[in-house]
Structures are given as C-alpha cells and as structure tokens.
C-alpha atoms as a PDB file:
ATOM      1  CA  UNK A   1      -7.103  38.401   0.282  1.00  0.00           C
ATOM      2  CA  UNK A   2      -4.578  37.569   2.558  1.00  0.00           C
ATOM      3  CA  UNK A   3      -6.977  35.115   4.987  1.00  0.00           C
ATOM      4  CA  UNK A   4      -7.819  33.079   1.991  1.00  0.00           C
ATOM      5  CA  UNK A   5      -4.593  32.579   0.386  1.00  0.00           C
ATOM      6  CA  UNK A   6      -3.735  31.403   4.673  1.00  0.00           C
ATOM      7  CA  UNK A   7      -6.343  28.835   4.177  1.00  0.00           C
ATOM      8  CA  UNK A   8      -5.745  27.725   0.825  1.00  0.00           C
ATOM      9  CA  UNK A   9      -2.131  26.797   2.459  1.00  0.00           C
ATOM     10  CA  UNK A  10      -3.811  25.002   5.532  1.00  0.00           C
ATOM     11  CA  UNK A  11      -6.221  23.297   3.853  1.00  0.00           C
ATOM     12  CA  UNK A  12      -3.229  22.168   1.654  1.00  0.00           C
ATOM     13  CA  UNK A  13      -1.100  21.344   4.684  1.00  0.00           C
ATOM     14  CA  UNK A  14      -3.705  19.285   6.173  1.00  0.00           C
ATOM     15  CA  UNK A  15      -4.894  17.290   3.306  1.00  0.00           C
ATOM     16  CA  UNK A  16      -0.932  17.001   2.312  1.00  0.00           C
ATOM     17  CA  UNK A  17      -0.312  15.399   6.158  1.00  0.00           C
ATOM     18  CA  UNK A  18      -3.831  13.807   6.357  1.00  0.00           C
ATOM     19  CA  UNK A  19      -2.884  11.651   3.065  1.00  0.00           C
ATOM     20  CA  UNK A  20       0.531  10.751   4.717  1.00  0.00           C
ATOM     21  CA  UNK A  21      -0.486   9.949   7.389  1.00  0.00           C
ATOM     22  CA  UNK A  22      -2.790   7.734   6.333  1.00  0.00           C
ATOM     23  CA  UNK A  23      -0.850   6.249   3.476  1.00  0.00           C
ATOM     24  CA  UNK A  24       2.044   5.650   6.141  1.00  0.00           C
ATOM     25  CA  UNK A  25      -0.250   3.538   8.701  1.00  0.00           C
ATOM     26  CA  UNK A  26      -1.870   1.633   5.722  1.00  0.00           C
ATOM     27  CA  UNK A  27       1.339  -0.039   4.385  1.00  0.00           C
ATOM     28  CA  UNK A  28       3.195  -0.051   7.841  1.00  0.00           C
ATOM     29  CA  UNK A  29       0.431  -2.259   8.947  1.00  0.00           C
ATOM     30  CA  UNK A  30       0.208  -4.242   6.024  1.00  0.00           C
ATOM     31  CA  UNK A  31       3.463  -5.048   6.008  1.00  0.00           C
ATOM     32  CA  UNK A  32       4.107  -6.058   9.487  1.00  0.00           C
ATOM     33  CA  UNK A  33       4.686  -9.799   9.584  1.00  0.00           C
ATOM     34  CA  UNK A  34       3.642 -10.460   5.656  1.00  0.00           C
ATOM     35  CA  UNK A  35       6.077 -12.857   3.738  1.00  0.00           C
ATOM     36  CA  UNK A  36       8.205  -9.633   2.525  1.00  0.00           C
ATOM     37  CA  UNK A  37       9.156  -8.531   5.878  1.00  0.00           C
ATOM     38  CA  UNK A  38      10.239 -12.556   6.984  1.00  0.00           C
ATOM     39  CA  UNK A  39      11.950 -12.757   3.920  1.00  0.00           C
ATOM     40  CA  UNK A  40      13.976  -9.186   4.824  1.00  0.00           C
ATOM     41  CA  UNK A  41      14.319 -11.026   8.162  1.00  0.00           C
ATOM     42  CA  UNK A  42      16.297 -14.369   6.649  1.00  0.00           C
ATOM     43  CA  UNK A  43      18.116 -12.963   3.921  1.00  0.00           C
ATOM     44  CA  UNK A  44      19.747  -9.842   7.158  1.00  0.00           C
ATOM     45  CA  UNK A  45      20.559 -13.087   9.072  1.00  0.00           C
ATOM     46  CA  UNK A  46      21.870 -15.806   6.221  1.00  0.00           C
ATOM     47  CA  UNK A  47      24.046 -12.682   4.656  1.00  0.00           C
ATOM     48  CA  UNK A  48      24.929 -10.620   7.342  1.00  0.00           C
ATOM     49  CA  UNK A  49      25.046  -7.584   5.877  1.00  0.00           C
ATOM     50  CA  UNK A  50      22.094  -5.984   7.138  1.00  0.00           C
ATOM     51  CA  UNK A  51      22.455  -2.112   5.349  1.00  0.00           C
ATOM     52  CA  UNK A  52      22.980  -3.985   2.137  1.00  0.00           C
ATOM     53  CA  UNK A  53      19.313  -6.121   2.573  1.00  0.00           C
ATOM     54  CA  UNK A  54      17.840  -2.748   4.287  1.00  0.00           C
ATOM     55  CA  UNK A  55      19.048  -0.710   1.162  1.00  0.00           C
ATOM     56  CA  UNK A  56      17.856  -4.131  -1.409  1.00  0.00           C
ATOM     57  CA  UNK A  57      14.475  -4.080   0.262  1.00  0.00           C
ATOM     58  CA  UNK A  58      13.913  -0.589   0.592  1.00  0.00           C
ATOM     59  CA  UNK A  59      14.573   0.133  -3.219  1.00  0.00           C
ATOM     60  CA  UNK A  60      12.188  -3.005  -3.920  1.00  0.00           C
ATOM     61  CA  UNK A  61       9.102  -1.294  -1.644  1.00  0.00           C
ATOM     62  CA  UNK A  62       9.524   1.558  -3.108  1.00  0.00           C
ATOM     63  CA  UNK A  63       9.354   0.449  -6.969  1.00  0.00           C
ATOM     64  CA  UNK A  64       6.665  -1.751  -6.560  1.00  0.00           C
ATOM     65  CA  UNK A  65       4.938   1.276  -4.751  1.00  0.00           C
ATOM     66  CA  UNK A  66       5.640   3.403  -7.858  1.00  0.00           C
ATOM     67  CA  UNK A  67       3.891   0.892  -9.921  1.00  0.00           C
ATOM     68  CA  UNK A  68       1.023   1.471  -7.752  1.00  0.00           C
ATOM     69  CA  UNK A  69       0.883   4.861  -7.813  1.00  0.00           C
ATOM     70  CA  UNK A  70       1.281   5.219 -11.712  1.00  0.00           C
ATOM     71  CA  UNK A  71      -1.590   2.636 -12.372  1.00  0.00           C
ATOM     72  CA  UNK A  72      -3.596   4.293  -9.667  1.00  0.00           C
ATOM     73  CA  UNK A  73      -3.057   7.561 -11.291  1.00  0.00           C
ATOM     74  CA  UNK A  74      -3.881   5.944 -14.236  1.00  0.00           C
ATOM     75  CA  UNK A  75      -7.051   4.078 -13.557  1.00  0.00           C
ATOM     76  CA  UNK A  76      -8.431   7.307 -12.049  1.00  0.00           C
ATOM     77  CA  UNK A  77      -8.592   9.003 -14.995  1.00  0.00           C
ATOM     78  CA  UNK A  78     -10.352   6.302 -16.952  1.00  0.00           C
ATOM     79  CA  UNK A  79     -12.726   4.745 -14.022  1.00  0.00           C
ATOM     80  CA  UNK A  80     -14.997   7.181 -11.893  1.00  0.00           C
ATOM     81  CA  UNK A  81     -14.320   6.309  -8.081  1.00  0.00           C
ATOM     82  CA  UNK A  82     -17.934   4.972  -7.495  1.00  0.00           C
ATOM     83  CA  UNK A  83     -17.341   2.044  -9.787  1.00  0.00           C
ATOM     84  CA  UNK A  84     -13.308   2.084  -8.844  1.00  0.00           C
ATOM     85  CA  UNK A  85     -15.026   1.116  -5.168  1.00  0.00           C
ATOM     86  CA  UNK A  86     -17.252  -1.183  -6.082  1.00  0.00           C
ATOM     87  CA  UNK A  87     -14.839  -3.133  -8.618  1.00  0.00           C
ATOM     88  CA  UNK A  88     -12.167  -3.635  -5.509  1.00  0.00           C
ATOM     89  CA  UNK A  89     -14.938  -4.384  -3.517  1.00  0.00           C
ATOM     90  CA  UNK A  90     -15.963  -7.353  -5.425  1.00  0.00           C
ATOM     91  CA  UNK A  91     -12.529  -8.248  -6.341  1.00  0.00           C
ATOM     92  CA  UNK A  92     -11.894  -8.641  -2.315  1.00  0.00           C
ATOM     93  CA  UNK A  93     -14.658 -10.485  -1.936  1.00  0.00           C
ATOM     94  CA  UNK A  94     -13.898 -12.919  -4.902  1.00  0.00           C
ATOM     95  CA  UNK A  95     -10.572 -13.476  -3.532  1.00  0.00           C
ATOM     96  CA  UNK A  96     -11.534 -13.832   0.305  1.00  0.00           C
ATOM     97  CA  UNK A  97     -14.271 -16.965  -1.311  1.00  0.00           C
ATOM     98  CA  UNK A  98     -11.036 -18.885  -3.294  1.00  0.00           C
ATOM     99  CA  UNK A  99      -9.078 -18.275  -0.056  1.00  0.00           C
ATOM    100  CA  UNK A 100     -11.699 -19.074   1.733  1.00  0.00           C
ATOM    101  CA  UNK A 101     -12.479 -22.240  -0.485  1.00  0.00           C
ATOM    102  CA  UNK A 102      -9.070 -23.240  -0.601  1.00  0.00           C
ATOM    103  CA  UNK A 103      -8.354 -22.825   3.638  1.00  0.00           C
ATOM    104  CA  UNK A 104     -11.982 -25.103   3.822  1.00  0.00           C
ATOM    105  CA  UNK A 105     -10.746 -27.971   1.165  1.00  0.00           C
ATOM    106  CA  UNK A 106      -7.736 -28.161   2.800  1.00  0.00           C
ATOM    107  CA  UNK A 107      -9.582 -28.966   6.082  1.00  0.00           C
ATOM    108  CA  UNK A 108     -12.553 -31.127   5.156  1.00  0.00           C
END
C-alpha cells in the first residue's frame, strides 16, 4: 500500500514539474523580444523607475495569463481536445495566410 501511494506522489511530482516546466519555456520564449517586452524596455528607460514598470508589467502578464487559464479551463470542458487541436490548428494557419497576404501586398 505504501509503494503505490509513493508513486501516486511521483507521478504527481513529475507531471506537476513536467507542466512547469514546460509552461515556463513556452511563454519565456514567446516573450523574448515581442512588442510587450520593448515596450517594458522604453517605458524602464523614459520613467526611470524600473521596480515600479517591473511590478506594472508583471501584474499585467500575469492577469492576462489568468484570462487564459480560466477560458482554457473553460473551453475544455465544453470542446473535446481532438477538435480543441484541430480548431487552433486551422486558426494558425488562417492567420499565418492574412499575415502572410498582408507581408506579400506590402512587397509586390
């Protein structure tokens, strides 16, 4: 009884640290050099005051992430993942053609 209850607690551990982990890289790469973080960038070196933008920002990230995470939550309870997949698939592939469309009028 006591082995199981052991992994029960590492397979939480690991799925607990494997979903942080991979939550962490996600957005810390998605948000390296996007228009947030050069707008964090100018408003630390117009004002000054960097704690004050660090805090500003911070609080900002992490309300827009709760949005996220409440319509995620959300959505998973009314949409099976299969067809929560393929309905951001298409939806990134609709938006890479406009950007696309828009990059290759700008150009021609």
């Amino acid at each position: 009884m006591n082995i199981k209850f052991e992994k029960k607690e590492n397979n939480l551990e690991k799925s607990f640290l494997s979903i942080f982990i991979t939550t962490f890289t996600t957005i810390f790469i998605a948000e390296l050099g996007d228009k947030t973080q050069i707008a964090t960038l100018m408003l630390s070196a117009e004002s000054g005051k960097p704690i004050i933008v660090f805090l500003g920002s911070s609080l900002a990230l992490i309300s827009s992430s709760v949005v996220g995470v409440l319509i995620g939550k959300w959505l998973s309870k009314k949409i099976s993942p299969s067809k929560f997949n393929l309905s951001a698939g298409a939806l990134m592939i609709i938006i890479s053609i406009f950007l696309a469309y828009d990059t290759l009028k700008n150009y021609l």
